[in-house]
Protein backbone atom coordinates (compact mmCIF):
# COMPACT_ATOMS: atom_id res chain seq x y z
CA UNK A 1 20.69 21.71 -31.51
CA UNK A 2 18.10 23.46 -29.72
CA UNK A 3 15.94 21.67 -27.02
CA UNK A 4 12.51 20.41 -28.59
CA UNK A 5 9.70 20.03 -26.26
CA UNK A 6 6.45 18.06 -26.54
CA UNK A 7 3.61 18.39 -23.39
CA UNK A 8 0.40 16.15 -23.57
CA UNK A 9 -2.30 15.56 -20.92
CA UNK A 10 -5.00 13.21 -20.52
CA UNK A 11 -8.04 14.23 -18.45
CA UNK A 12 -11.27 12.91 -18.43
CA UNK A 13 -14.47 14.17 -16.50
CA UNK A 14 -14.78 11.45 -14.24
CA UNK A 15 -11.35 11.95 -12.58
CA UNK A 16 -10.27 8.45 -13.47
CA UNK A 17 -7.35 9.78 -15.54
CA UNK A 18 -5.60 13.34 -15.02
CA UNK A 19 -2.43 13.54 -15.94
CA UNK A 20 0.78 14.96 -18.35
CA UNK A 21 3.45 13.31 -20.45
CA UNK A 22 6.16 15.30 -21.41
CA UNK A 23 9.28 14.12 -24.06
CA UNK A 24 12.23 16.51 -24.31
CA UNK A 25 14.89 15.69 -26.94
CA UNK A 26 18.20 17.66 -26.91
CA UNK A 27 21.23 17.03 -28.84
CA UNK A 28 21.40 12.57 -28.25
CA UNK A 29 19.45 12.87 -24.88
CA UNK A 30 15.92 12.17 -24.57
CA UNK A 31 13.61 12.74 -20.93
CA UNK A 32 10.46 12.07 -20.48
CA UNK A 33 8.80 13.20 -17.29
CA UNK A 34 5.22 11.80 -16.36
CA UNK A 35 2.75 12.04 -13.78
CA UNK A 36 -0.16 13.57 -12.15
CA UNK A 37 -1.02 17.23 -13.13
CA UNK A 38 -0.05 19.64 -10.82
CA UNK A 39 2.77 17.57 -9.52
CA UNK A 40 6.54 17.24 -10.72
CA UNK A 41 5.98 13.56 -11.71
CA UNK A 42 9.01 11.20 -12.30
CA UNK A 43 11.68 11.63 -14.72
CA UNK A 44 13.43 9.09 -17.15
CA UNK A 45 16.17 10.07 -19.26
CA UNK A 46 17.81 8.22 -21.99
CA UNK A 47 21.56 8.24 -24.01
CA UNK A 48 21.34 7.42 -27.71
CA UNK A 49 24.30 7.28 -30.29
CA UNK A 50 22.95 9.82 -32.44
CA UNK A 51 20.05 13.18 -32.34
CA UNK A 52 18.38 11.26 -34.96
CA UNK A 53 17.65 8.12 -33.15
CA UNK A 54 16.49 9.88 -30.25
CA UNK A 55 13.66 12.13 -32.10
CA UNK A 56 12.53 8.28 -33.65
CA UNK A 57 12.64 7.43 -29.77
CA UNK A 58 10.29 10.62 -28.82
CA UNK A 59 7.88 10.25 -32.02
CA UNK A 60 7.43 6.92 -31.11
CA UNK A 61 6.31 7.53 -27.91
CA UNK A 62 4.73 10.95 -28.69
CA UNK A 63 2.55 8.98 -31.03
CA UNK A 64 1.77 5.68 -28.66
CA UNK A 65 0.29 8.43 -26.06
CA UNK A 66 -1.75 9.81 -28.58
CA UNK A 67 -3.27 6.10 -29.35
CA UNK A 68 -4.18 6.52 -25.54
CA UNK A 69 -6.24 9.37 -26.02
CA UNK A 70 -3.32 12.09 -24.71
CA UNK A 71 -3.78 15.44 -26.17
CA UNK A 72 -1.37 18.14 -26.66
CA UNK A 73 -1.52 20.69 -24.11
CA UNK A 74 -0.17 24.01 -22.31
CA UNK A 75 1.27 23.14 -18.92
CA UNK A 76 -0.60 24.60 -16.47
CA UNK A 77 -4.13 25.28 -17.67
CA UNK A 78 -5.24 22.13 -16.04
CA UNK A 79 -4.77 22.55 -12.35
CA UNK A 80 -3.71 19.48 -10.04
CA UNK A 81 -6.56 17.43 -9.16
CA UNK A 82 -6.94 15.80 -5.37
CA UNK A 83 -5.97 12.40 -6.06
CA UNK A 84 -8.89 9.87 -5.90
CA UNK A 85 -9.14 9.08 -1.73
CA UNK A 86 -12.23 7.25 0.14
CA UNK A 87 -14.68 9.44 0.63
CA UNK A 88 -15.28 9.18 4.86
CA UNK A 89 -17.39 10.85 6.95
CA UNK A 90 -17.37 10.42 11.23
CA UNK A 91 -20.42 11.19 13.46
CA UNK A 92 -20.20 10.82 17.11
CA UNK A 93 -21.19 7.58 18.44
CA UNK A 94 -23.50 7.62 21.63
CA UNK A 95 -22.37 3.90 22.84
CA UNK A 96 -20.17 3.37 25.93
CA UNK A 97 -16.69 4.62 25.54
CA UNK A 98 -13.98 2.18 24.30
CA UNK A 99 -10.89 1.39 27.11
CA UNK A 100 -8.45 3.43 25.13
CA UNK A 101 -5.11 2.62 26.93
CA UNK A 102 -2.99 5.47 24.64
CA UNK A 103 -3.57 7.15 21.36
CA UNK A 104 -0.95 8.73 19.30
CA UNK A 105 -1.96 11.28 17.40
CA UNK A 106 -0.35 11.68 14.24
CA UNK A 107 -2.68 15.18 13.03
CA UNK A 108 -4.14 13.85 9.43
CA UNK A 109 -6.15 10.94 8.90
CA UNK A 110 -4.66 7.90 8.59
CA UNK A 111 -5.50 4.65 6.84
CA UNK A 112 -2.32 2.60 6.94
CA UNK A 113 -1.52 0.02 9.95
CA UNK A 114 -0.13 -2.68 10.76
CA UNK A 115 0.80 -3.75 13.98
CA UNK A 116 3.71 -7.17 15.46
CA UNK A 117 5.57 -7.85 18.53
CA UNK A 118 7.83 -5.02 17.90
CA UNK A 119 5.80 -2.74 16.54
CA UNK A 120 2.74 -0.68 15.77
CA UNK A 121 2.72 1.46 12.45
CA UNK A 122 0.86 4.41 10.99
CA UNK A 123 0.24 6.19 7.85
CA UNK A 124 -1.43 8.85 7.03
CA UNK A 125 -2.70 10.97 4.52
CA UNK A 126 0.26 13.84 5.12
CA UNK A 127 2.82 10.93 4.06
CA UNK A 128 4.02 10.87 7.56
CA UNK A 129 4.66 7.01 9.00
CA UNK A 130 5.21 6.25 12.23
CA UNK A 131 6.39 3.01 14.02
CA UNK A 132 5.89 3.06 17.71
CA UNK A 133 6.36 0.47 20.21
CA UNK A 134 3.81 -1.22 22.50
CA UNK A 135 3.62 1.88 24.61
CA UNK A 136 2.79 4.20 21.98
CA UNK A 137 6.83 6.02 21.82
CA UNK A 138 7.84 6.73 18.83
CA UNK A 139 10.76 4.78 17.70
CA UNK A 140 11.38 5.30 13.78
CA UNK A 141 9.20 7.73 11.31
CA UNK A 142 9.41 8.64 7.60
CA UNK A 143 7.77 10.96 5.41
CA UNK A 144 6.76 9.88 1.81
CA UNK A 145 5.51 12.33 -1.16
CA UNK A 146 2.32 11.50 -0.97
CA UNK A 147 -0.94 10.25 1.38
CA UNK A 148 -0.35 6.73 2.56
CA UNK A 149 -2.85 4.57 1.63
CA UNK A 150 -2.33 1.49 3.05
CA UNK A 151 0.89 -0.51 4.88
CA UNK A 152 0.95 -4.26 4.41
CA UNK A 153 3.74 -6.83 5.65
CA UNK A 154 5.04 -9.51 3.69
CA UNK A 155 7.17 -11.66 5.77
CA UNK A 156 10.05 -9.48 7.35
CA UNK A 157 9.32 -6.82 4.96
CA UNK A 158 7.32 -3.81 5.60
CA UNK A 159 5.80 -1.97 2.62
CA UNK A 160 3.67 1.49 2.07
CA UNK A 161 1.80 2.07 -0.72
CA UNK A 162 1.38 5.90 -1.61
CA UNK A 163 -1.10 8.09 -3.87
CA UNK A 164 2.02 9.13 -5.64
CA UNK A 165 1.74 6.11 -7.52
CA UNK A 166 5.05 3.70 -6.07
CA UNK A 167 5.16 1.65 -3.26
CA UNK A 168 8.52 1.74 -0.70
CA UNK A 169 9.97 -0.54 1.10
CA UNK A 170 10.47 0.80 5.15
CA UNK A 171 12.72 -2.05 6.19
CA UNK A 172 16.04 0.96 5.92
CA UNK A 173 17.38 3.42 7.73
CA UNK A 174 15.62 5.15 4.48
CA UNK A 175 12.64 4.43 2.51
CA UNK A 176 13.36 2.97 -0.90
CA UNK A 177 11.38 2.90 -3.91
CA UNK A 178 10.56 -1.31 -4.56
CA UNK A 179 7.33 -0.86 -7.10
CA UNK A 180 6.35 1.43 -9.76
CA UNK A 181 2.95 1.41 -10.66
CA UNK A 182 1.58 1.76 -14.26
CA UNK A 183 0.34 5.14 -14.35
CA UNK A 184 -2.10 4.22 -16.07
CA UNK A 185 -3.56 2.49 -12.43
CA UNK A 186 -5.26 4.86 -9.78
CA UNK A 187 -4.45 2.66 -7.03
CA UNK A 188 -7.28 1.89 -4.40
CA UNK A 189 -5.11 -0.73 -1.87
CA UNK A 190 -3.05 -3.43 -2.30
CA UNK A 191 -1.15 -6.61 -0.78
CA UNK A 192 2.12 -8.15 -1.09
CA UNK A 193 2.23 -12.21 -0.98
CA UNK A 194 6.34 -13.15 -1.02
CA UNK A 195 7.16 -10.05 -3.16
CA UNK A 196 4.36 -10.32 -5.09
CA UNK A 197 1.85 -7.21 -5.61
CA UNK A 198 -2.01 -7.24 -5.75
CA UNK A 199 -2.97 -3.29 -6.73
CA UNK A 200 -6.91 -2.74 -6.68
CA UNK A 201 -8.10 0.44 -8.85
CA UNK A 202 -10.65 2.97 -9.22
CA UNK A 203 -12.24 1.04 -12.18
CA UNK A 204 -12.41 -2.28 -10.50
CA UNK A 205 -9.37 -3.74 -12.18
CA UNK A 206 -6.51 -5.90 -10.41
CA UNK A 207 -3.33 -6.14 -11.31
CA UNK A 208 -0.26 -8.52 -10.12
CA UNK A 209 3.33 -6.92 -10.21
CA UNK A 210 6.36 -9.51 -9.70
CA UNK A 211 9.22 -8.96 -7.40
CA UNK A 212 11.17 -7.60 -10.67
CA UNK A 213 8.22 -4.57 -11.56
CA UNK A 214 6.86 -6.74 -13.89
CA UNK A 215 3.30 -6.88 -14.58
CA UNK A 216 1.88 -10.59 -14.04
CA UNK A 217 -1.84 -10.09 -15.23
CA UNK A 218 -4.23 -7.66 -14.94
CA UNK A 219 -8.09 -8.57 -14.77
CA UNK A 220 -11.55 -6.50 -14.62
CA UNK A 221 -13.74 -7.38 -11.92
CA UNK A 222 -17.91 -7.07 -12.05
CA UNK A 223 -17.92 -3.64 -10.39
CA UNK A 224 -15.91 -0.67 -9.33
CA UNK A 225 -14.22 1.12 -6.70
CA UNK A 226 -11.65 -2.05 -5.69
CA UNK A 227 -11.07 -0.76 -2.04
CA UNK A 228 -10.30 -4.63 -0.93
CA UNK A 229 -7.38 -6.65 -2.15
CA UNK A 230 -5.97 -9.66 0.08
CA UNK A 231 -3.49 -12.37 -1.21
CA UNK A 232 -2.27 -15.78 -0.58
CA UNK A 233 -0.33 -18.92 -2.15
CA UNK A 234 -3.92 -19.89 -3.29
CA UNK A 235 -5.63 -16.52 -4.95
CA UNK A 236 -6.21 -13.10 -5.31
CA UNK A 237 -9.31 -11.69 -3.31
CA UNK A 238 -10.88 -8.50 -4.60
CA UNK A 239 -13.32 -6.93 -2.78
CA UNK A 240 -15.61 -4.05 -5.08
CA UNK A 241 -18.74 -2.50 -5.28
CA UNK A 242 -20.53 -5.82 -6.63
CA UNK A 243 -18.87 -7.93 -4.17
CA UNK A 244 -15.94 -10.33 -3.73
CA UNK A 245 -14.10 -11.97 -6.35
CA UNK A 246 -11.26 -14.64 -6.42
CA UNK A 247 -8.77 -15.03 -8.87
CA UNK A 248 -5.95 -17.69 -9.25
CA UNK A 249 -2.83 -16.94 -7.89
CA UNK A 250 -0.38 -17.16 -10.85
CA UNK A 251 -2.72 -17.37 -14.00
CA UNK A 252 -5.40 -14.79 -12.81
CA UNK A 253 -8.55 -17.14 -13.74
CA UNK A 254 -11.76 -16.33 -11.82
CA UNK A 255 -12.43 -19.23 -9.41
CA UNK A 256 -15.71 -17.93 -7.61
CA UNK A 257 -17.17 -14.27 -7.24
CA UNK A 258 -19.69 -13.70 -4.15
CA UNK A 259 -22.03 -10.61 -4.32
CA UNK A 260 -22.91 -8.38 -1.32
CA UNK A 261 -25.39 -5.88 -1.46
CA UNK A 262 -23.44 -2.99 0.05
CA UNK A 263 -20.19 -2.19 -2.05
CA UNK A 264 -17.26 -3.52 -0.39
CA UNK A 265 -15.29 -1.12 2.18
CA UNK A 266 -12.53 -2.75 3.20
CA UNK A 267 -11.15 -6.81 3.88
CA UNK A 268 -9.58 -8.57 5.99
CA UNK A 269 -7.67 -12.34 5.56
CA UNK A 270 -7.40 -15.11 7.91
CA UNK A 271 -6.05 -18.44 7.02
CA UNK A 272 -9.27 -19.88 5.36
CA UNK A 273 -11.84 -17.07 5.09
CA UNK A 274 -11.92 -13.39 4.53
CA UNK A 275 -13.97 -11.14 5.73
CA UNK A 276 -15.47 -7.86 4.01
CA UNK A 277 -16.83 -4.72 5.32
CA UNK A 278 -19.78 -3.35 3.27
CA UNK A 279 -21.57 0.05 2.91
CA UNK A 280 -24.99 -1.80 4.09
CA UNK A 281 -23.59 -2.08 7.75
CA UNK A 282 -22.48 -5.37 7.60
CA UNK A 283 -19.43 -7.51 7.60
CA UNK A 284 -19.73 -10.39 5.05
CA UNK A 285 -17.20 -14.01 6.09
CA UNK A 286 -16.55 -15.75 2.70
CA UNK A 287 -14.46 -18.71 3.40
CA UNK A 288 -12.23 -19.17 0.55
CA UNK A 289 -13.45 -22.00 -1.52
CA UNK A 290 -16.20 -19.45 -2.20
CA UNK A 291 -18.88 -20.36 0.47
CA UNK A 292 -20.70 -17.66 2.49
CA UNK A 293 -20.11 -18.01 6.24
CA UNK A 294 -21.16 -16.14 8.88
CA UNK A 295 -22.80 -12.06 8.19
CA UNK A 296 -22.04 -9.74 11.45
CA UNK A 297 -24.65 -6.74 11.58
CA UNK A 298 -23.75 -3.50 12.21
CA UNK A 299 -25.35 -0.43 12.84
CA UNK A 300 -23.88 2.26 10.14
CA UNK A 301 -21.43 1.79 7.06
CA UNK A 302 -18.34 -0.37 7.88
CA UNK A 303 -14.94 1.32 7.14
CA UNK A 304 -12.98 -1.71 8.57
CA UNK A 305 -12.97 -4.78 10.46
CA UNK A 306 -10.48 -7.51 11.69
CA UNK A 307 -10.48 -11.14 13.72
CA UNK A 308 -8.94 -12.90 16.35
CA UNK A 309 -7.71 -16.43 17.26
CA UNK A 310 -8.20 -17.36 13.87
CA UNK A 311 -11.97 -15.88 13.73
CA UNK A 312 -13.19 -16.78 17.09
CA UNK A 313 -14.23 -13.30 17.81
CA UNK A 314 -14.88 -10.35 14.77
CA UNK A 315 -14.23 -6.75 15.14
CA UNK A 316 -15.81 -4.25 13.36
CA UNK A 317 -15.48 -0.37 12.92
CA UNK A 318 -18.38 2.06 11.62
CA UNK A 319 -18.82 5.58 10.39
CA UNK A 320 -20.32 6.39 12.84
CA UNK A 321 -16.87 6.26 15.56
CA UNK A 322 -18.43 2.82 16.81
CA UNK A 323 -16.61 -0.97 17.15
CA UNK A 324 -18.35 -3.85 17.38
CA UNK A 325 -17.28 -7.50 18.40
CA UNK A 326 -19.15 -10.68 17.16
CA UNK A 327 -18.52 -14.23 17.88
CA UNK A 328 -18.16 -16.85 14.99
CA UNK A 329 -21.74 -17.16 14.43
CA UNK A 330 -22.58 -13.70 14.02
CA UNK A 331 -24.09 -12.79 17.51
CA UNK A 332 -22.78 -9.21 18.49
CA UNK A 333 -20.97 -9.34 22.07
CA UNK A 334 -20.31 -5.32 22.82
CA UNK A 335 -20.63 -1.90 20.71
CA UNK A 336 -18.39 0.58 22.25
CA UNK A 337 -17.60 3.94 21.05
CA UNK A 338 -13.60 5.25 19.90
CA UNK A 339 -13.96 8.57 21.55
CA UNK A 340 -11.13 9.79 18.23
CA UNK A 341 -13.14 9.12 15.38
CA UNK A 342 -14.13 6.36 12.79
CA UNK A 343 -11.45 3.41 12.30
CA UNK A 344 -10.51 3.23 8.81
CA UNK A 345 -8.41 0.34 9.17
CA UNK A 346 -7.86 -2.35 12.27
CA UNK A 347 -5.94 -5.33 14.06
CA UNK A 348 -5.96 -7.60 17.18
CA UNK A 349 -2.86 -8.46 18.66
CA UNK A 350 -2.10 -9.69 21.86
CA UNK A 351 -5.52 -8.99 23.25
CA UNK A 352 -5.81 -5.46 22.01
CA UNK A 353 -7.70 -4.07 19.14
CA UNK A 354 -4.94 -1.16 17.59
CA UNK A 355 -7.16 1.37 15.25
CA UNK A 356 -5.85 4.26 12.81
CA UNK A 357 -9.05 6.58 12.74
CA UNK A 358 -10.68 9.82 10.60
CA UNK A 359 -9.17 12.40 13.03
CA UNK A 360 -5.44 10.39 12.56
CA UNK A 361 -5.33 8.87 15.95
CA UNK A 362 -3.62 5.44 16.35
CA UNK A 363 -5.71 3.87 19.45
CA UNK A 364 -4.16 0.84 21.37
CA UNK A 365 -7.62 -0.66 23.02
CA UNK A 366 -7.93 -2.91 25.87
CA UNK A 367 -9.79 -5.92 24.73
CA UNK A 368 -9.66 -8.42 27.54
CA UNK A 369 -12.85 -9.54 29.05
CA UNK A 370 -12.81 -7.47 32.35
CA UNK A 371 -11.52 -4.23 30.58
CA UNK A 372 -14.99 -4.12 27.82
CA UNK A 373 -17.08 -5.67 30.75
CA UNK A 374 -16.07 -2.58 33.00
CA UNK A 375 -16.56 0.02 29.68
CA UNK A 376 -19.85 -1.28 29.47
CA UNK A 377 -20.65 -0.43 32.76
CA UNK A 378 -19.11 3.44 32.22
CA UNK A 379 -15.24 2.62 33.53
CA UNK A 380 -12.87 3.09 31.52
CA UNK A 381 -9.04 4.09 32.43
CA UNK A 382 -7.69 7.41 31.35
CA UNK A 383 -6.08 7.15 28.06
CA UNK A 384 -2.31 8.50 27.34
CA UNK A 385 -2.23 10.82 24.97
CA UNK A 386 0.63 10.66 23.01
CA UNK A 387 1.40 13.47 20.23
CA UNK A 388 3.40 13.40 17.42
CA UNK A 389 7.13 14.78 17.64
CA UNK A 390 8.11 18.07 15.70
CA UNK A 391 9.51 17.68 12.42
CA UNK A 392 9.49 14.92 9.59
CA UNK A 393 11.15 11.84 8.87
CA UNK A 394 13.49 9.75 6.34
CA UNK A 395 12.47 10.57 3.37
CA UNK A 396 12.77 8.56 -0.04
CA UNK A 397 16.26 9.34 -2.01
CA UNK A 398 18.32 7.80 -4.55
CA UNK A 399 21.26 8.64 -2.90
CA UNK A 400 23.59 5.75 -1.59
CA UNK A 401 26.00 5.54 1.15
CA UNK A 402 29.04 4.58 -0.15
CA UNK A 403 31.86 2.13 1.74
CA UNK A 404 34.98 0.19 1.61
CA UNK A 405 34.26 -2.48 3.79
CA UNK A 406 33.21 -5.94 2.31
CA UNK A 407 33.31 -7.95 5.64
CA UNK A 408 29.77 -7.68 6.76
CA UNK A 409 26.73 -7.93 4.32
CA UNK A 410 26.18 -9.67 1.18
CA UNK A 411 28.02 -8.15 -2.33
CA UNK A 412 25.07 -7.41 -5.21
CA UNK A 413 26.20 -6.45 -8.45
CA UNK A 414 23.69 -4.46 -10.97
CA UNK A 415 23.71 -5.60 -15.03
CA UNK A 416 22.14 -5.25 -17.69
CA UNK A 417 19.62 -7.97 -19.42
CA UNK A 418 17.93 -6.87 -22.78
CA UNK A 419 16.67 -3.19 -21.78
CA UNK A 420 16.59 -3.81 -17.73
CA UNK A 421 18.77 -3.33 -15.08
CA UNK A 422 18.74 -6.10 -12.47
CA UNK A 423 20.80 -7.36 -9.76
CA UNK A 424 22.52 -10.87 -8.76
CA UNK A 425 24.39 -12.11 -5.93
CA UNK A 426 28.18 -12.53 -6.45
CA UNK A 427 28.88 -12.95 -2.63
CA UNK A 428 29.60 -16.86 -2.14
CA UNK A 429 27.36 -19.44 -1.00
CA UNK A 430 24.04 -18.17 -3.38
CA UNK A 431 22.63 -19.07 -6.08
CA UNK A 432 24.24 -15.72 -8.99
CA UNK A 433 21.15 -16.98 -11.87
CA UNK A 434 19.01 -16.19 -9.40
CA UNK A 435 17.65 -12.37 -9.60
CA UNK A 436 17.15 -10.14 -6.30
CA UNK A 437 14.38 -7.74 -5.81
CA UNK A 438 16.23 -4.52 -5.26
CA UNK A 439 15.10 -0.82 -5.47
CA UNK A 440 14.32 0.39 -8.35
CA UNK A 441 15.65 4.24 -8.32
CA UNK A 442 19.45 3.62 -7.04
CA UNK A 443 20.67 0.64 -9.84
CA UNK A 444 23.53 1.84 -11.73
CA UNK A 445 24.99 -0.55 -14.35
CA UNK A 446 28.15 -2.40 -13.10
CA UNK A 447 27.69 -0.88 -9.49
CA UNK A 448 28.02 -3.50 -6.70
CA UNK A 449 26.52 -3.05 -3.58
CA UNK A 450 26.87 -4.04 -0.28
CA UNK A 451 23.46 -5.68 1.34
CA UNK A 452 22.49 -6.14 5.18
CA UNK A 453 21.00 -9.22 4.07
CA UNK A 454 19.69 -11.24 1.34
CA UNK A 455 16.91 -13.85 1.73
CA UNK A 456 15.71 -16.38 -0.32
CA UNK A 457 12.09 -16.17 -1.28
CA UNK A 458 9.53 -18.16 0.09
CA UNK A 459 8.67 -20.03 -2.79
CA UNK A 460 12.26 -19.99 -3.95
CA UNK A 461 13.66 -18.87 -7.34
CA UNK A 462 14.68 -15.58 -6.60
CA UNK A 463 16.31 -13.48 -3.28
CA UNK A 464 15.25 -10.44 -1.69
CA UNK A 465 17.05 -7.66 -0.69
CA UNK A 466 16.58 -6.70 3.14
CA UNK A 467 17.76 -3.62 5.22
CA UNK A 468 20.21 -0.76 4.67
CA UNK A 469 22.36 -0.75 1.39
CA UNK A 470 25.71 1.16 1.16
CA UNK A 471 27.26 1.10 -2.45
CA UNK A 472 31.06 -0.40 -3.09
CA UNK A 473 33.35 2.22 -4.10
């Protein structure tokens, strides 16, 4: 039987949707292969006992794109659209220079940090991440398909979320692929609370994804542009271009919105506030029963900002290559200027305020007392510069290493329940009705698996899969 072919696109004039769905049915086999125009997208294919049940497989979902608004269409008329990114500009900042003590520069602009005793991490928008120690070396890297738009930690896991559309898990010798996004959702940022996902969109939407790629509940806020989304065991706080808005944890029930007068930038969560940067230079503190706290006035949009000691002292970064710091009550302390562009995103650790920046530096600054005091006053030591190594990283695969050896690890097996694959623990000691959050791309029915570890969640009820995986043979 020859191969049949159907290619549909949806693209709208507001760049909120671009993108092709195509369902090839040969012989019993049906693949469909979706994803942003221009690109190769992901591919699915399926097994079914006869040709005729999978045509009634294509039409059906032929027909449920249509619904959408999909349009049959000739593969590359449409060319590939940049995929929806923050639009940043950087002027030079005439304050004081910052006491840089390195910067790594990673040559693209980078967005993604996050930054523990062990390590400081970068993404950026080539796809290239970085994890460097305390003295700026480079110590692992990996290189994704797409921009990186944000990294986020969730316990001992470390996650990047990428403008192809899938978030991976960097916690491997390789990066695997832990959530699949509806791709539907043009994902602005997002968090992970104990394996659960918070993705804010380009329309102002939020969505919750469970540890299995399950969609929890998805819920449209009072404005746009969602470029804030923080999580807890309490809530769901979206920052947009109306302001802040909480949602309940589990059920996804509004429990208080806030509104700021600037569109909200970027956020930042401490234990009982969080704090948003706005376009109307300021940084807003909402504690998180829904009262206003604190506002911290800066002199130019804010791109990002970040606390320490629990919100004693509030760092801010501008447009304009500037960071501020405010005490608790909203008094600015020091300006001081990067000297390597804007900070799109920030932390304090350890006394040091660690920035990823518009020209793709990431900046380790000395914030102790007697290092800003002696900035302000023109001294400042001379920064390592630290560039990035030739070459590119780990990237994403499907491919498994394979062993023999069952002494060390923990033994997965992958089933089947209804029409997903999912995995349980048959190694002794755990609990095997329990599922485990496992990568999506590399189950294979019946497979077993050997795990570096497997943790229990925090909340309990399911384990998580940690570290390399080699498959049993």
């Amino acid at each position: 039987m020859p191969e049949e072919k159907t290619y549909l696109e949806l693209s709208d004039t507001n760049g909120s949707s671009h993108k092709f769905y195509e369902v090839t049915v040969q012989d019993n086999l049906l693949t469909i292969r979706y994803g942003r125009i221009g690109d190769s997208g992901q591919t699915q294919t399926k097994t079914f006992p006869t040709p005729d049940k999978a045509q009634s497989e294509a039409n059906k979902k032929i027909k449920e794109k249509l619904n959408k608004g999909y349009e049959v269409a000739v593969m590359g008329v449409r060319q590939k659209r940049p995929v929806t990114r923050r639009q940043v500009t950087s002027t030079t900042s005439s304050a004081q220079q910052a006491p840089i003590v390195w910067k790594f520069a990673s040559n693209s602009a980078a967005f993604g940090i996050f930054v523990d005793a062990k390590r400081c991490w970068l993404g950026n928008q080539s796809g290239q991440v970085f994890a460097l120690n305390h003295q700026g070396q480079v110590i692992n890297r990996f290189k994704l398909p797409d921009g990186v738009k944000c990294l986020v930690a969730d316990d001992m896991w470390i996650y990047a979320g990428c403008d192809d559309g899938n978030v991976y898990d960097l916690t491997g010798k390789l990066p695997r692929l832990s959530y699949k996004i509806d791709e539907n959702v043009d994902i602005f940022w997002l968090d992970i609370n104990d394996a659960l996902l918070a993705v804010s969109d380009a329309n102002g939407g939020v969505t919750t994804i469970d540890h299995d790629d399950e969609s929890q509940w998805t819920r449209l806020s009072q404005g746009d542009s969602g470029w804030m989304v923080r999580c807890d065991q309490s809530g769901v706080y979206h920052g947009h271009s109306n302001g802040v808005t909480m949602y309940d944890y589990q059920e996804g029930r509004m429990l208080w919105h806030q509104k700021t007068q600037g569109g909200v930038l970027f956020g930042w969560q401490e234990a009982s506030a969080v704090y948003v940067g706005t376009s109307d230079h300021k940084v807003h503190c909402f504690y998180k029963n829904g009262k206003l706290g604190s506002v911290f006035k800066c002199d130019a949009p804010v791109y990002s900002c970040a606390t320490a000691l629990n919100g004693k002292y509030i760092f801010a970064g501008d447009n304009s290559s500037s960071i501020y710091c405010f005490d608790l009550m909203g008094e600015r302390l020091w300006k001081l200027s990067t000297g390597c562009g804007s900070a799109l995103s920030m932390q304090f650790f350890d006394n040091h305020i660690y920035i990823v920046t518009t020209d793709g530096y990431l900046a380790c600054i000395d914030a102790t007392e007697t290092a800003i005091r002696s900035a302000q006053l023109g001294t400042v030591p001379q920064a390592l510069v630290i560039k990035a190594p030739k070459g590119e990283g780990a990237t994403p695969s499907s491919v498994v290493d394979t062993t023999t050896n069952t002494s060390s690890g923990v033994i997965v097996e992958c089933f089947r329940e209804g029409s997903k694959l999912r995995v349980r623990v048959i190694s002794d000691s755990y609990n095997p009705k329990w599922k485990v959050q496992f990568p999506k791309d590399i189950r294979v029915e019946g497979a077993r698996y050997m795990v570096q570890e497997i943790r229990e969640s925090a909340s309990g009820g399911f384990y998580r899969a940690y570290g390399d995986i080699q498959k049993l043979i």
